[in-house]
Protein backbone atom coordinates (compact mmCIF):
# COMPACT_ATOMS: atom_id res chain seq x y z
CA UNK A 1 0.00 0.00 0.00
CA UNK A 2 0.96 3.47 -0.94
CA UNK A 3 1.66 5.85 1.24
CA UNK A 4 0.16 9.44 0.76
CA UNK A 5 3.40 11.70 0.73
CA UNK A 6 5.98 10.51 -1.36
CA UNK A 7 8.87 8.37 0.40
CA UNK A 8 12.26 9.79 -0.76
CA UNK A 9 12.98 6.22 -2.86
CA UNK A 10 9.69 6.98 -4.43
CA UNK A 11 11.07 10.30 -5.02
CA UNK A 12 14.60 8.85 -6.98
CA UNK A 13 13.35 5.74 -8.18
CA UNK A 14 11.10 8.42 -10.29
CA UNK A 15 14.05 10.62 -10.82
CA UNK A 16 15.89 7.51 -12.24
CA UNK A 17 13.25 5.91 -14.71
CA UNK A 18 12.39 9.51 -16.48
CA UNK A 19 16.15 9.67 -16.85
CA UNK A 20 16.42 6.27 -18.12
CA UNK A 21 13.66 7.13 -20.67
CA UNK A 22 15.14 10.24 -21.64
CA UNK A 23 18.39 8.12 -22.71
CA UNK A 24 16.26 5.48 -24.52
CA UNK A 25 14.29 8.06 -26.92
CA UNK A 26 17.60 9.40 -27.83
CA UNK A 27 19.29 6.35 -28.79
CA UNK A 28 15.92 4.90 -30.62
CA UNK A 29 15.69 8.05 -32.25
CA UNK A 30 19.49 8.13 -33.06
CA UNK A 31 19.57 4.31 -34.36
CA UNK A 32 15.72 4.15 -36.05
CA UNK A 33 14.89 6.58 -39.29
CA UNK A 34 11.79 8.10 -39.17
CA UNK A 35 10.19 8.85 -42.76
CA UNK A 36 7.75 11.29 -42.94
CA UNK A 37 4.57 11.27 -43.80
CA UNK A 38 3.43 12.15 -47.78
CA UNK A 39 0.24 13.49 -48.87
CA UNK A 40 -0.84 10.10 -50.48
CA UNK A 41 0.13 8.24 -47.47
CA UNK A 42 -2.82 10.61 -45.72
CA UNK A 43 -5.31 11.00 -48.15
CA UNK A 44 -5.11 7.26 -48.70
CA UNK A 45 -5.01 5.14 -45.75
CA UNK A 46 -4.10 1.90 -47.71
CA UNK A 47 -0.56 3.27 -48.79
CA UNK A 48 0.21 3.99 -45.76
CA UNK A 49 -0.50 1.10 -43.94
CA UNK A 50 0.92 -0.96 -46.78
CA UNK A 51 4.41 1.07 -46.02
CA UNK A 52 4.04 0.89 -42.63
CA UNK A 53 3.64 -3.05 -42.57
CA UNK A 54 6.82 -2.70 -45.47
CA UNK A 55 8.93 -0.74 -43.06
CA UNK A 56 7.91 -2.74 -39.57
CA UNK A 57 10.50 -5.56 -40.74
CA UNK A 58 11.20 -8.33 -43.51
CA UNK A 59 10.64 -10.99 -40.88
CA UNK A 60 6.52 -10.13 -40.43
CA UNK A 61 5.93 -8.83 -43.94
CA UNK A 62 6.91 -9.64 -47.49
CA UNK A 63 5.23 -7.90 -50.09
């Protein structure tokens, strides 16, 4: 059971995770691409989910 005020390891076990986080969205972002979006890809839902499912990874989805 939780306790109303925040315990000080509550308080740094916090502190830790949203720095851990922080330092996984940069490397994801630093090791994955991200392609933006065209107008096709909007105005026609099919492209873009055919793309996405291209994109996701040769082992799930072969054209």
């Amino acid at each position: 059971m939780r306790r109303i005020l925040p315990t000080v390891l509550d308080t740094k076990h916090e502190s830790i995770l949203s720095q851990e986080r922080s330092v996984a969205k940069a490397v994801t972002s630093a090791v994955i691409e991200s392609k933006s979006l065209t107008v096709w890809e909007i105005m026609i839902p099919l492209i873009f989910l055919h793309n996405f499912l291209r994109y996701r990874g040769p082992e799930r989805y072969s054209p």
